[in-house]
C-alpha atoms as a PDB file:
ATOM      1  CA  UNK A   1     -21.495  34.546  -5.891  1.00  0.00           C
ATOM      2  CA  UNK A   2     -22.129  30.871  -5.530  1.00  0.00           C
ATOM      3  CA  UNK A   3     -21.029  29.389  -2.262  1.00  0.00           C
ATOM      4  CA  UNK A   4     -18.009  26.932  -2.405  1.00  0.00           C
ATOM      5  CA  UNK A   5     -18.469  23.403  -0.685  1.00  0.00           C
ATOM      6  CA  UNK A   6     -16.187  22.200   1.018  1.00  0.00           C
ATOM      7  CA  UNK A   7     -14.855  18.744   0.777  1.00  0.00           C
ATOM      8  CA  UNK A   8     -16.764  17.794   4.214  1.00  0.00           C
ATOM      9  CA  UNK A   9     -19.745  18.810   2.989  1.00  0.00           C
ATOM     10  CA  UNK A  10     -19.668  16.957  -0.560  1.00  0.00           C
ATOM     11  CA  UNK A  11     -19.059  13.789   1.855  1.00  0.00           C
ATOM     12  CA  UNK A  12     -21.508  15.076   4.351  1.00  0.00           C
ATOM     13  CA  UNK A  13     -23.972  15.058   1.453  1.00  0.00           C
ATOM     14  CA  UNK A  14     -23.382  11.992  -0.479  1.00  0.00           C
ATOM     15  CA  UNK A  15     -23.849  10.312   2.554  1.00  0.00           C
ATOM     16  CA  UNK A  16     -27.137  11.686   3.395  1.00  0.00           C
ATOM     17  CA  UNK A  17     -28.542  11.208  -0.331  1.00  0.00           C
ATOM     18  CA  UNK A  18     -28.131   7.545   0.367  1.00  0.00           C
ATOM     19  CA  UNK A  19     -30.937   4.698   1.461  1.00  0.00           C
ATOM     20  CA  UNK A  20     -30.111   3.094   4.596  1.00  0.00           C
ATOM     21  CA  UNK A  21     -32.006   0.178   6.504  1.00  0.00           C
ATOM     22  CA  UNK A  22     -34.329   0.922   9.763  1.00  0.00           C
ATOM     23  CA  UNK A  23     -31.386  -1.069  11.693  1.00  0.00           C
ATOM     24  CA  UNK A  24     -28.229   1.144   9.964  1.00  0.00           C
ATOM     25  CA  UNK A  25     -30.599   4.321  10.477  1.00  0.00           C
ATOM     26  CA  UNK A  26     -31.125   3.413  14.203  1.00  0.00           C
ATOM     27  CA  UNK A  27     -27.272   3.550  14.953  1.00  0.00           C
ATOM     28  CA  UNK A  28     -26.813   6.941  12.724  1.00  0.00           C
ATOM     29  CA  UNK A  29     -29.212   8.166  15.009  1.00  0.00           C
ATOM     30  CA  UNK A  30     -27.994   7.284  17.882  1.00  0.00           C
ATOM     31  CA  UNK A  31     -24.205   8.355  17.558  1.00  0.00           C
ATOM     32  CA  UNK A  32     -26.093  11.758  16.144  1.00  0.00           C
ATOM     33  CA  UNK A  33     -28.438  12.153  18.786  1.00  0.00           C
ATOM     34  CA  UNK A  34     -26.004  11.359  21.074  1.00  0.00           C
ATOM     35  CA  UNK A  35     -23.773  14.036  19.947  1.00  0.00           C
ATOM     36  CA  UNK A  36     -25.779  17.076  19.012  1.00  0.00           C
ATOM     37  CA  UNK A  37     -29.092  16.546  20.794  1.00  0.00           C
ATOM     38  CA  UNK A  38     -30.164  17.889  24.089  1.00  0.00           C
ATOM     39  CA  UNK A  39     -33.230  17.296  26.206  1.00  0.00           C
ATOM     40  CA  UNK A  40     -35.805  20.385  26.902  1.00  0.00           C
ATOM     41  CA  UNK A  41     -38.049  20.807  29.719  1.00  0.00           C
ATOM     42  CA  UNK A  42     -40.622  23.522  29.585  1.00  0.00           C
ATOM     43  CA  UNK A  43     -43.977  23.404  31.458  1.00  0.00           C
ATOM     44  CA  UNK A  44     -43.503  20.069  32.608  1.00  0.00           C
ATOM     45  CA  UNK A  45     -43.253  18.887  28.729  1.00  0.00           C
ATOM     46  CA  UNK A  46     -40.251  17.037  27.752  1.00  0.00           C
ATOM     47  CA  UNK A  47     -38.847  17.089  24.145  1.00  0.00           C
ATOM     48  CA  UNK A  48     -35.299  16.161  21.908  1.00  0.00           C
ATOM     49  CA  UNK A  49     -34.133  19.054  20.293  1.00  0.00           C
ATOM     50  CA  UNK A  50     -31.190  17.817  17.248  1.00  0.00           C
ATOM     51  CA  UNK A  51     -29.221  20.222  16.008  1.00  0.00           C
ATOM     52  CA  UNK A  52     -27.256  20.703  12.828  1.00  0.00           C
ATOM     53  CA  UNK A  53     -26.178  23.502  10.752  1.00  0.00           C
ATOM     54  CA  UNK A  54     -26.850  21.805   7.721  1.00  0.00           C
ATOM     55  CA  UNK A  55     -30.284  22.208   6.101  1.00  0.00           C
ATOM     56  CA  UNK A  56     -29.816  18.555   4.002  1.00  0.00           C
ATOM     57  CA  UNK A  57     -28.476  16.567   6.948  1.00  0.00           C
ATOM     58  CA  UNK A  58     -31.740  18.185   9.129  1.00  0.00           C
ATOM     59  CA  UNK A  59     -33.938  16.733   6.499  1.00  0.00           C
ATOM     60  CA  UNK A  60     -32.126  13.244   6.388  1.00  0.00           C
ATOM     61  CA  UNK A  61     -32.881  13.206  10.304  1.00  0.00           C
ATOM     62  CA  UNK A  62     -36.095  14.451  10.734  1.00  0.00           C
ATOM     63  CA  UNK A  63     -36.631  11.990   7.448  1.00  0.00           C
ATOM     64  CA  UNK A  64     -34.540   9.073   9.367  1.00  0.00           C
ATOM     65  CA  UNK A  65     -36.779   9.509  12.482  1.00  0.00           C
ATOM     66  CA  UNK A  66     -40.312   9.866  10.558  1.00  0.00           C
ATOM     67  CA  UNK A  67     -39.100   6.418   8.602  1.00  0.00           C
ATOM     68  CA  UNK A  68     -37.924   4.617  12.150  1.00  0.00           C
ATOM     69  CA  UNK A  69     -40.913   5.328  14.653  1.00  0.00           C
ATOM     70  CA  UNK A  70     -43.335   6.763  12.636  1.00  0.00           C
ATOM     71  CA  UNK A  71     -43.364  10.273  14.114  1.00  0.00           C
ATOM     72  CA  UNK A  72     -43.490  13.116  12.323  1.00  0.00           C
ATOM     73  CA  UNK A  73     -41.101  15.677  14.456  1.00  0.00           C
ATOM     74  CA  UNK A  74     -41.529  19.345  14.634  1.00  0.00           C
ATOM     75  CA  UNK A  75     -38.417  21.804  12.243  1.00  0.00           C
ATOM     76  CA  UNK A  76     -37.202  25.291  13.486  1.00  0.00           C
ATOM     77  CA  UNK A  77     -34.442  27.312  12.327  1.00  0.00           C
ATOM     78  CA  UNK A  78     -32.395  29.948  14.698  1.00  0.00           C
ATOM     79  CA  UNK A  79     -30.618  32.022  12.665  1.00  0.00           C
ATOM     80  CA  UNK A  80     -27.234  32.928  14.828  1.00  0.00           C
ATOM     81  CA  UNK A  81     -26.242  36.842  14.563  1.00  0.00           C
ATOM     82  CA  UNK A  82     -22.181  35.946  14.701  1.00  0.00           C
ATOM     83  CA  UNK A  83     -19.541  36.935  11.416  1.00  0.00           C
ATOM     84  CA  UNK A  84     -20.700  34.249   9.328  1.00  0.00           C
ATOM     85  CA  UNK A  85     -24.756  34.734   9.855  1.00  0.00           C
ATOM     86  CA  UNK A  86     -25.203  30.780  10.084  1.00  0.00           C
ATOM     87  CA  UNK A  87     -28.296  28.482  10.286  1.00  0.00           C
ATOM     88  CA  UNK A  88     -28.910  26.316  13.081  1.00  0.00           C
ATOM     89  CA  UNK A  89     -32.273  23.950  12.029  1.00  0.00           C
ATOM     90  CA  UNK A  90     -33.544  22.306  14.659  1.00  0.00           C
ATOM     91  CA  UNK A  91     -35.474  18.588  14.026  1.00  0.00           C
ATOM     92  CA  UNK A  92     -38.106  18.534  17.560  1.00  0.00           C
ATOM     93  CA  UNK A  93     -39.819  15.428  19.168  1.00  0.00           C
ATOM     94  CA  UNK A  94     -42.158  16.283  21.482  1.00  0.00           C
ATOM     95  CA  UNK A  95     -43.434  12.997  22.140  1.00  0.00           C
ATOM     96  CA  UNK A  96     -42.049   9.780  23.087  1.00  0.00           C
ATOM     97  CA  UNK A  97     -38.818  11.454  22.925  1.00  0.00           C
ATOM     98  CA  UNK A  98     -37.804   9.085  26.202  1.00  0.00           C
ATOM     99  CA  UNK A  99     -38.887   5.606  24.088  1.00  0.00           C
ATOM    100  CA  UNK A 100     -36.622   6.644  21.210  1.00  0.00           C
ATOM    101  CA  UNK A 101     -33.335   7.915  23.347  1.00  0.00           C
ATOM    102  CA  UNK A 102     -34.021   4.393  25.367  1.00  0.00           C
ATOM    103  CA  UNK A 103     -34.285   2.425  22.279  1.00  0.00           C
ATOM    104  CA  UNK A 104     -31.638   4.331  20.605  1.00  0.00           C
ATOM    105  CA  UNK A 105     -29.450   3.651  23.944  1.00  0.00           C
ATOM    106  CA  UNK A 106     -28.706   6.876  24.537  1.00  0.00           C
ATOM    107  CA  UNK A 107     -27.638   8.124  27.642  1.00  0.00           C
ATOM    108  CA  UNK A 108     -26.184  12.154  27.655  1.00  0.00           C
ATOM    109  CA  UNK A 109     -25.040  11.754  31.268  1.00  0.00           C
ATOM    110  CA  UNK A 110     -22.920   8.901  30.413  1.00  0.00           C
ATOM    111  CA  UNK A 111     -20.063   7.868  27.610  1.00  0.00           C
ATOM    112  CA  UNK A 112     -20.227   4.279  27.553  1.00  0.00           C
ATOM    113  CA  UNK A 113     -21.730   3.143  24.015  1.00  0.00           C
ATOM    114  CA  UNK A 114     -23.996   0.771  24.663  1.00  0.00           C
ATOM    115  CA  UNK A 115     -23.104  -2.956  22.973  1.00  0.00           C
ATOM    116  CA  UNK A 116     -27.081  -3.553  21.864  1.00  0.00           C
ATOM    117  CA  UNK A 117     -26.546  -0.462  18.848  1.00  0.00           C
ATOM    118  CA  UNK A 118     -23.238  -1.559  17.759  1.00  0.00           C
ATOM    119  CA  UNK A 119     -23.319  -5.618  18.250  1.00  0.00           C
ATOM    120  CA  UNK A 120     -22.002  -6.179  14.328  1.00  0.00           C
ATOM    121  CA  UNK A 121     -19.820  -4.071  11.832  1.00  0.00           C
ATOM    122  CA  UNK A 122     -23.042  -3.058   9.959  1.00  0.00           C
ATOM    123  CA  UNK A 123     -24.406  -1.022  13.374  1.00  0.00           C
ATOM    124  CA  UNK A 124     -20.838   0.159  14.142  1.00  0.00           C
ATOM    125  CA  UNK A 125     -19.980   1.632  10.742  1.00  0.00           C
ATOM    126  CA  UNK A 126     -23.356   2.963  10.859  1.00  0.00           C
ATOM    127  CA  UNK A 127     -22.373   4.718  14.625  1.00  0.00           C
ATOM    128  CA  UNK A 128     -19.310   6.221  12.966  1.00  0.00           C
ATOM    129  CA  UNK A 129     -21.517   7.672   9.809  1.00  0.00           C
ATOM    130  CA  UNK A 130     -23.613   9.172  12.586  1.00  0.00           C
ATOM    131  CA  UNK A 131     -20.773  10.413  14.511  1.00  0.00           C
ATOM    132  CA  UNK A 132     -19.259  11.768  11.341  1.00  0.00           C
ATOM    133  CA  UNK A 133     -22.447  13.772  10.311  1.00  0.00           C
ATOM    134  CA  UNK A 134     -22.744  15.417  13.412  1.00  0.00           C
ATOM    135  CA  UNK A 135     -19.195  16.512  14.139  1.00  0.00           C
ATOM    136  CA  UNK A 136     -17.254  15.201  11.790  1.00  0.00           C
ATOM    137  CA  UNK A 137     -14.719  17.315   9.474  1.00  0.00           C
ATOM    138  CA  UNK A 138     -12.963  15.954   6.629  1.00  0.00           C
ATOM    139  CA  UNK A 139      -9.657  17.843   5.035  1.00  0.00           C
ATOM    140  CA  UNK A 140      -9.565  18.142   1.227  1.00  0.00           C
ATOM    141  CA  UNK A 141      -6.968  15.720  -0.561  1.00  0.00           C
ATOM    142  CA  UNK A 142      -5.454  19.039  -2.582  1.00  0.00           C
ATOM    143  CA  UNK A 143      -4.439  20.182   1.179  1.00  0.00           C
ATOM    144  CA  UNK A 144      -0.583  19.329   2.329  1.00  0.00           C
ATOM    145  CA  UNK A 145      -1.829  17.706   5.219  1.00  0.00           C
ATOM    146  CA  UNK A 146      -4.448  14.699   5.661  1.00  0.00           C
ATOM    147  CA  UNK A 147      -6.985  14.763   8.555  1.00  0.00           C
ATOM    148  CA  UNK A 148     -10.240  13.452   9.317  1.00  0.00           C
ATOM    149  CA  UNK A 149     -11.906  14.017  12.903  1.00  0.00           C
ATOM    150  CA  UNK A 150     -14.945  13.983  15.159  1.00  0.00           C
ATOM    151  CA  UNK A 151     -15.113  16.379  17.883  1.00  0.00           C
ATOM    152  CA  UNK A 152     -16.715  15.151  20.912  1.00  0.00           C
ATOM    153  CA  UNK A 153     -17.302  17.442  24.015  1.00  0.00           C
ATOM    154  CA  UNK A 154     -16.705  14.212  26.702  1.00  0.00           C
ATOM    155  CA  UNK A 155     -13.498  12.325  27.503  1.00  0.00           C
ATOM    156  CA  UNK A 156     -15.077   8.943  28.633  1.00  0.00           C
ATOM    157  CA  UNK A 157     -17.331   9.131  24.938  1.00  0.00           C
ATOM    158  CA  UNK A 158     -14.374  10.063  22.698  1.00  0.00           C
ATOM    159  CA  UNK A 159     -12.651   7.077  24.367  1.00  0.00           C
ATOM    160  CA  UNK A 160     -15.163   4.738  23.515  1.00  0.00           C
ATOM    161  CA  UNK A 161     -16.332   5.933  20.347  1.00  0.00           C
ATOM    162  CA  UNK A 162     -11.852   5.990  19.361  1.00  0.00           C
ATOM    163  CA  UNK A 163     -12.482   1.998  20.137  1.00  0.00           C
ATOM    164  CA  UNK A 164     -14.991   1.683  17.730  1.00  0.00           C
ATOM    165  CA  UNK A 165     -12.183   1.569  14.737  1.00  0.00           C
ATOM    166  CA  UNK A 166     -10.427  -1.233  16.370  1.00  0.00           C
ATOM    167  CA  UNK A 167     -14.099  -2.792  17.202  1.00  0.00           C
ATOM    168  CA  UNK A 168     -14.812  -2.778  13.690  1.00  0.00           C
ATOM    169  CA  UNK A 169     -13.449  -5.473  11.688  1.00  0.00           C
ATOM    170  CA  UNK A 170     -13.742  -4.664   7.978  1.00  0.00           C
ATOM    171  CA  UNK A 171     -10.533  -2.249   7.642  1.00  0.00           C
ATOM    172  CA  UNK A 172      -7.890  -0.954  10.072  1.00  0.00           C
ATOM    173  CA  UNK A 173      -7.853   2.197  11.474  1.00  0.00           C
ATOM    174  CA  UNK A 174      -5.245   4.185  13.669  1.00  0.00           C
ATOM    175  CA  UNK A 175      -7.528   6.388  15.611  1.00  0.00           C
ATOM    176  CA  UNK A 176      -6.166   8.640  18.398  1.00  0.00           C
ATOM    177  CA  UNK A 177      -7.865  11.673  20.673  1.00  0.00           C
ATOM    178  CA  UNK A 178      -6.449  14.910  21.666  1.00  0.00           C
ATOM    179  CA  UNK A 179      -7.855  17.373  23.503  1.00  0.00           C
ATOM    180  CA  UNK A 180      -8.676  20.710  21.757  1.00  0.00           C
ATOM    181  CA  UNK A 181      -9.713  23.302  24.110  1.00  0.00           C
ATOM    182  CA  UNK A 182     -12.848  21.662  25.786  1.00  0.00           C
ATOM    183  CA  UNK A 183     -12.917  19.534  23.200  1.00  0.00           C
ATOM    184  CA  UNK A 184     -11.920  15.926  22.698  1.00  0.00           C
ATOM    185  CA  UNK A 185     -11.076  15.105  19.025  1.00  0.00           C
ATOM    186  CA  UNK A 186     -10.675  11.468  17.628  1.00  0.00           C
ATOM    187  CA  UNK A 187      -8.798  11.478  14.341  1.00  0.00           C
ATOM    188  CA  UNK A 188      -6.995   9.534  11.972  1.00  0.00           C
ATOM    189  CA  UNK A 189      -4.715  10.858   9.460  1.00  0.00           C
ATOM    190  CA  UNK A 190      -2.914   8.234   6.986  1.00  0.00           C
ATOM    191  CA  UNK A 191      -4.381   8.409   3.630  1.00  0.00           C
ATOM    192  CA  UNK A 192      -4.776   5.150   3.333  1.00  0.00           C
ATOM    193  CA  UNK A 193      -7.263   5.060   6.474  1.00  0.00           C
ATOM    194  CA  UNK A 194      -9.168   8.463   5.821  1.00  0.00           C
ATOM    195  CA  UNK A 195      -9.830   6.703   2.309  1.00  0.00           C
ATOM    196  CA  UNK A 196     -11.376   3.546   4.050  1.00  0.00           C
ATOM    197  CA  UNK A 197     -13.501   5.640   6.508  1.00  0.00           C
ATOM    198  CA  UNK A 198     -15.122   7.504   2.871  1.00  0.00           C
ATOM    199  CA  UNK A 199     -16.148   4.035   1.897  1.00  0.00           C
ATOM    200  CA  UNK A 200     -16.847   2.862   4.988  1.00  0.00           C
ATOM    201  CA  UNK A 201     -19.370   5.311   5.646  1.00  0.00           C
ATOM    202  CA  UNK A 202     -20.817   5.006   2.271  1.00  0.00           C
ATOM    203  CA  UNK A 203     -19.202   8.292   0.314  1.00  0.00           C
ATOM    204  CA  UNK A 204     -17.919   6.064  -2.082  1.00  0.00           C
ATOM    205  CA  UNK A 205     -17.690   8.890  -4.675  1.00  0.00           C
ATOM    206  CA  UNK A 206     -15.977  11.078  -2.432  1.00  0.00           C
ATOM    207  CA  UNK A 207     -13.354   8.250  -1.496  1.00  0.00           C
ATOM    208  CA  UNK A 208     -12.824   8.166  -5.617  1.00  0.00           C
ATOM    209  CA  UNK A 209     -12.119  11.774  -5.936  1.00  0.00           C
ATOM    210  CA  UNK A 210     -10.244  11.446  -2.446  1.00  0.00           C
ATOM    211  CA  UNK A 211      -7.953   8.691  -3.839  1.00  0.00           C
ATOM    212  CA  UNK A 212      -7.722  10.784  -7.563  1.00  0.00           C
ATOM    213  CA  UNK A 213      -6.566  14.224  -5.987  1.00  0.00           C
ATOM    214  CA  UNK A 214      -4.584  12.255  -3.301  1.00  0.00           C
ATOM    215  CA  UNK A 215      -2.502  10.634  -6.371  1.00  0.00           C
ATOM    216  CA  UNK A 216      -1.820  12.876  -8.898  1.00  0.00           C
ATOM    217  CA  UNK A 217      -0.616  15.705  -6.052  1.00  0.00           C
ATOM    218  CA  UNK A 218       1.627  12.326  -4.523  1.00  0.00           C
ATOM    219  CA  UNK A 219       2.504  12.108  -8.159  1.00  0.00           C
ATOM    220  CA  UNK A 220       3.250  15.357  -8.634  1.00  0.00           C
ATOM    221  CA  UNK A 221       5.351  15.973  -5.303  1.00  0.00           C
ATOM    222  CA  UNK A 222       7.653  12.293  -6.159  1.00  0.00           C
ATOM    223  CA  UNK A 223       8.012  14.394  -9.657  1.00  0.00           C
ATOM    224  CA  UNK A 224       9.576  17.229  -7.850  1.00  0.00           C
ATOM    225  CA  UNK A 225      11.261  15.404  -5.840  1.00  0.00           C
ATOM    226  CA  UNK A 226      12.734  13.745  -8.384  1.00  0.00           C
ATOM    227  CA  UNK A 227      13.866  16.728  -9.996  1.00  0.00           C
ATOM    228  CA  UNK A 228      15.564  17.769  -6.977  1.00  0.00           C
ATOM    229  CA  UNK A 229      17.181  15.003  -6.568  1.00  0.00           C
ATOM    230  CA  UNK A 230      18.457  15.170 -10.491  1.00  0.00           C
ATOM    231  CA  UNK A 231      19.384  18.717  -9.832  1.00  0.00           C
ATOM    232  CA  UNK A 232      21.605  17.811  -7.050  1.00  0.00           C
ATOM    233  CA  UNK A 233      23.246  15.249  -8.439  1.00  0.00           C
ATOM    234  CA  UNK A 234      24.309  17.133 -11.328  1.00  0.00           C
ATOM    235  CA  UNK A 235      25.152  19.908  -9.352  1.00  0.00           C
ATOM    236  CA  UNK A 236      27.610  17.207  -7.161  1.00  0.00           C
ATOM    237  CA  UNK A 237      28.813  15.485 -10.263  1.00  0.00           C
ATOM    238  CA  UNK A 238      29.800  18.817 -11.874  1.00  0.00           C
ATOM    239  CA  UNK A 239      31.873  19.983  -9.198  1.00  0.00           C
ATOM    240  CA  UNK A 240      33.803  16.786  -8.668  1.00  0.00           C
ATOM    241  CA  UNK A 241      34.292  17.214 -12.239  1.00  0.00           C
ATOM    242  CA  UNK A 242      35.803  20.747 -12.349  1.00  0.00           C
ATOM    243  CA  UNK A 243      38.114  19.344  -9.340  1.00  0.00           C
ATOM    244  CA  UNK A 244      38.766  16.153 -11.539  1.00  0.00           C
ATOM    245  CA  UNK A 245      40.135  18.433 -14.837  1.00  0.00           C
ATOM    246  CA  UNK A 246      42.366  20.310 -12.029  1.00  0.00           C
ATOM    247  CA  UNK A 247      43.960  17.368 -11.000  1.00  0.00           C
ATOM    248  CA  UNK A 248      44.438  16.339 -14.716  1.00  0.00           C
ATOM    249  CA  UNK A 249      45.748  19.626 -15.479  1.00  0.00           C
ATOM    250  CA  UNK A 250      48.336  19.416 -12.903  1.00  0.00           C
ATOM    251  CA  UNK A 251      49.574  15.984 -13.862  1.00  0.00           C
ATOM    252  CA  UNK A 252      49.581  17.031 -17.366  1.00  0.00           C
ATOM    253  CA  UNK A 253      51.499  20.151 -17.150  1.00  0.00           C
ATOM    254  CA  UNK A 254      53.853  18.493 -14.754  1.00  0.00           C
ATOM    255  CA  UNK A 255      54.400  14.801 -15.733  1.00  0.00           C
ATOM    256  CA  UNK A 256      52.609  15.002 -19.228  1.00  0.00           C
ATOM    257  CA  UNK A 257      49.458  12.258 -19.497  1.00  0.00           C
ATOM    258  CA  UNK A 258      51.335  10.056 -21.992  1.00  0.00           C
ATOM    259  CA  UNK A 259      54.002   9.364 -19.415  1.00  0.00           C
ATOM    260  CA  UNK A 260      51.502   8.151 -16.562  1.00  0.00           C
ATOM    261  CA  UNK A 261      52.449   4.696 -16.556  1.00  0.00           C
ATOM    262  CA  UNK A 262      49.174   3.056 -15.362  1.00  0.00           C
ATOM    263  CA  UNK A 263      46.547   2.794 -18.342  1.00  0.00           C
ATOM    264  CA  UNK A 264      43.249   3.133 -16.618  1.00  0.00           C
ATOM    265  CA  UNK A 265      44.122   6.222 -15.244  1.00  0.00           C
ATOM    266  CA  UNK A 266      45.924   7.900 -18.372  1.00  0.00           C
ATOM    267  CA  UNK A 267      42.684   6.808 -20.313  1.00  0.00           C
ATOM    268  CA  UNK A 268      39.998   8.133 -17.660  1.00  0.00           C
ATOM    269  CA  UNK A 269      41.910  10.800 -17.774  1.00  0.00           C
ATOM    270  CA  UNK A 270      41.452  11.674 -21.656  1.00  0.00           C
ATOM    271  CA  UNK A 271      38.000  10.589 -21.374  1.00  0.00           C
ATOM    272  CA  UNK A 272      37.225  13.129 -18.641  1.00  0.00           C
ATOM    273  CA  UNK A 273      38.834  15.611 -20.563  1.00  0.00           C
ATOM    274  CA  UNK A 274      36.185  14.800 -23.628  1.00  0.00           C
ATOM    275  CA  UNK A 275      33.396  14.074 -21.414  1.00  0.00           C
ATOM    276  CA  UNK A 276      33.859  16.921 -18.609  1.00  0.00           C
ATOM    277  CA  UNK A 277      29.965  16.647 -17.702  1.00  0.00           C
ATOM    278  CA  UNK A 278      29.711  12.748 -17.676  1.00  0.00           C
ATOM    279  CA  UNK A 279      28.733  10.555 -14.596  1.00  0.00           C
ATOM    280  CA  UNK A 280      30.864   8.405 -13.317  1.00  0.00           C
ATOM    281  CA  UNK A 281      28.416   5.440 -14.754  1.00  0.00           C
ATOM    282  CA  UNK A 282      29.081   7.069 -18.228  1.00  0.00           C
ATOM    283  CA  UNK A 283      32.566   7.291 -17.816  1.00  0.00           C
ATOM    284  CA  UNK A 284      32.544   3.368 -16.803  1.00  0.00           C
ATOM    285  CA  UNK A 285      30.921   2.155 -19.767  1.00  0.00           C
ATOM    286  CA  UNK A 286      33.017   4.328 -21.939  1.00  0.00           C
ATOM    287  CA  UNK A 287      36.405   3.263 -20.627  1.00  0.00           C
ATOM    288  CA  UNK A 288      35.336  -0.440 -20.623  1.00  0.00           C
ATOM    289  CA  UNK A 289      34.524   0.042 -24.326  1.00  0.00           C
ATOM    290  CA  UNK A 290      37.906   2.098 -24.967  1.00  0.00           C
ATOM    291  CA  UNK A 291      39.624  -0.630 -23.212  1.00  0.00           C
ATOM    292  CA  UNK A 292      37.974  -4.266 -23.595  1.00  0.00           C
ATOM    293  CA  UNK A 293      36.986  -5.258 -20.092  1.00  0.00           C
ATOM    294  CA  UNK A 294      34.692  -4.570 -17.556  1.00  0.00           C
ATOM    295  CA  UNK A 295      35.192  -1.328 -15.501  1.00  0.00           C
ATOM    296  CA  UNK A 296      32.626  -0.729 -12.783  1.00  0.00           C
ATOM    297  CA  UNK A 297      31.397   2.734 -11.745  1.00  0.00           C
ATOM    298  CA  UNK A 298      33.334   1.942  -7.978  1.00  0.00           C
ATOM    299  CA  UNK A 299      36.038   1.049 -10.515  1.00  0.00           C
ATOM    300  CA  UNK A 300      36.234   5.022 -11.708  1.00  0.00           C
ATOM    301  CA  UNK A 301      35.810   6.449  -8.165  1.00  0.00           C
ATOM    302  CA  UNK A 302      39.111   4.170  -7.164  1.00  0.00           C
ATOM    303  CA  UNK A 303      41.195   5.382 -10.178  1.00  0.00           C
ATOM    304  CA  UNK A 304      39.879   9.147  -9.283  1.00  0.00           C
ATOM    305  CA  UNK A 305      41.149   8.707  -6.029  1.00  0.00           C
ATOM    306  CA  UNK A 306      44.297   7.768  -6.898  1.00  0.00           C
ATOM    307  CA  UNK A 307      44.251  10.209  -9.930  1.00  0.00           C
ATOM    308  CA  UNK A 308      43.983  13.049  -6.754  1.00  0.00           C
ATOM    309  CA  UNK A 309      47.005  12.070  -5.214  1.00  0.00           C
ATOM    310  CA  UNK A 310      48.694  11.720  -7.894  1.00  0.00           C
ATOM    311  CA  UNK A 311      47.897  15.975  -8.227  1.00  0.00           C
ATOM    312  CA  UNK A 312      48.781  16.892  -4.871  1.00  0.00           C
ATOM    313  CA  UNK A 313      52.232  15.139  -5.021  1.00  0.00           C
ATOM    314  CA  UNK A 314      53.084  17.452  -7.942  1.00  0.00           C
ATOM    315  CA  UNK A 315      51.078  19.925  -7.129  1.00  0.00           C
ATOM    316  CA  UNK A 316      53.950  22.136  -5.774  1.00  0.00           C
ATOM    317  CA  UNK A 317      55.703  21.754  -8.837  1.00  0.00           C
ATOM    318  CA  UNK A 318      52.575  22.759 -10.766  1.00  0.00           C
ATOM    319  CA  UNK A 319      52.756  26.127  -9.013  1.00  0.00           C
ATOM    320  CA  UNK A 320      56.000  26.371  -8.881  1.00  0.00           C
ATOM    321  CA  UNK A 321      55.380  26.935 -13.263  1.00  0.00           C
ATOM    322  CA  UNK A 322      52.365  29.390 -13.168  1.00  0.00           C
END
């Protein structure tokens, strides 16, 4: 059966297939590093260990790194016994690993972002593609609800890496952070701003199909709604009708429509009578055709008014006959 991928991952990929510059690669790295890499220390040897469970973003790093500095790192693969059976690939620099965290100004033991990677929107979008690679999650337009995170797993970071969307000045963004078990997530979830994070980060195909699904199931849902709303009003406008052709039976039985002395209402009267299902904007334009002049649709609900209590005066009498 062939695997189904998920709309994270078809952004997750599209972003990886694409050609970046040594300066936008340097921030990916560094929000990526930052987030899922860890330093080893065995036998007095120290090396950067970068994790992801995703064999095409491992190759876009270990790629990313080789293009960069010029090394060429060391790949592993631990394959984790849990329900799922999933991959973890490993990208490994044993040397020089402290040049590159120092020049990619990362620090694991603190959160503050350093200005010198993200000093202009190109190395600040850049940050957030890294951040979104590495932790990022992305809900599928067809879905009810829209959401698009980065889980961190420190407070002071996901603070500063939240101020990032304000930093950046080529879209607005709403970002927030709440704390998910030991986790703190920064998210954003208008439409509207998940769409500009797609582009921004350079899925520009998957911010097309975001924006196409997004659409036609907005489109769809206004359609319903619509219909609802249609269905309701019919429903309303039928039973004020059914209580209208009471009232007309009453004062017809009783009084007799030809003696009712004011015209609008003896004609509205015969009209509802033909017209038992019509609105009251239908019943407007046919009495001001039946009658010469201009009756508004406020016009009808006035003379139905008064048409009621005309009913219950002589509704006794009305009873009285049955």
């Amino acid at each position: 059966m062939q695997e189904v991928v998920s709309f994270t991952q078809f952004v997750k990929e599209e972003i990886v297939a694409l050609d970046f510059t040594p300066e936008h690669l340097r921030a990916i790295l560094s929000a990526f590093i930052r987030i899922n890499g860890s330093l080893n220390f065995s036998n007095k040897n120290e090396s950067l260990i970068i994790r992801t469970e995703n064999a095409k973003i491992a190759k876009f790093i270990y790629s990313s790194i080789e293009k960069v500095y010029g090394l060429v790192p060391h790949f592993s693969y631990t394959r984790m016994m849990n329900f799922k059976k999933r991959i973890s690939y490993n990208v490994i620099i044993d040397t020089e690993a402290d040049y590159i965290l120092g020049d990619l100004e990362i620090d694991f033991l603190e959160g503050k972002i350093h200005k010198n990677i993200i000093n202009n929107d190109d190395m600040i979008a850049g940050y957030l593609t890294g951040g979104f690679l590495a932790s990022g999650s992305v809900n599928s337009p067809e879905k009810s609800n829209y959401h698009l995170e980065i889980a961190l797993n420190d407070e002071n970071y996901a603070k500063w890496f939240a101020r990032l969307f304000v930093k950046y000045h080529g879209g607005q963004f709403n970002a927030k952070i709440v704390k998910r078990r030991n986790q703190f997530v920064v998210y954003i979830k208008r439409s509207d701003q998940i769409a500009d994070f797609l582009i921004l980060v350079g899925a520009t195909d998957s911010a097309l199909k975001f924006e196409d699904v997004r659409i036609e199931r907005d489109f769809s849902n206004n359609l319903n709604r619509l219909s609802n709303l249609d269905t309701a009003n019919y429903a309303k406008t039928s039973s004020a009708a059914q209580e209208q052709l009471l009232d007309i039976k009453i004062i017809d039985t009783v009084l007799g429509l030809k003696n009712v002395m004011n015209l609008k209402q003896r004609e509205l009267m015969k009209l509802r009578l033909e017209n038992d299902d019509a609105s009251y904007q239908q019943l407007a334009d046919l009495l001001s055709n039946k009658l010469e002049t201009k009756i508004s649709r406020s016009n009808v609900a006035h003379l139905f008014r008064a048409i009621h209590e005309m009913a219950e005066h002589y509704k006794e009498a009305y009873y009285d006959k049955q």
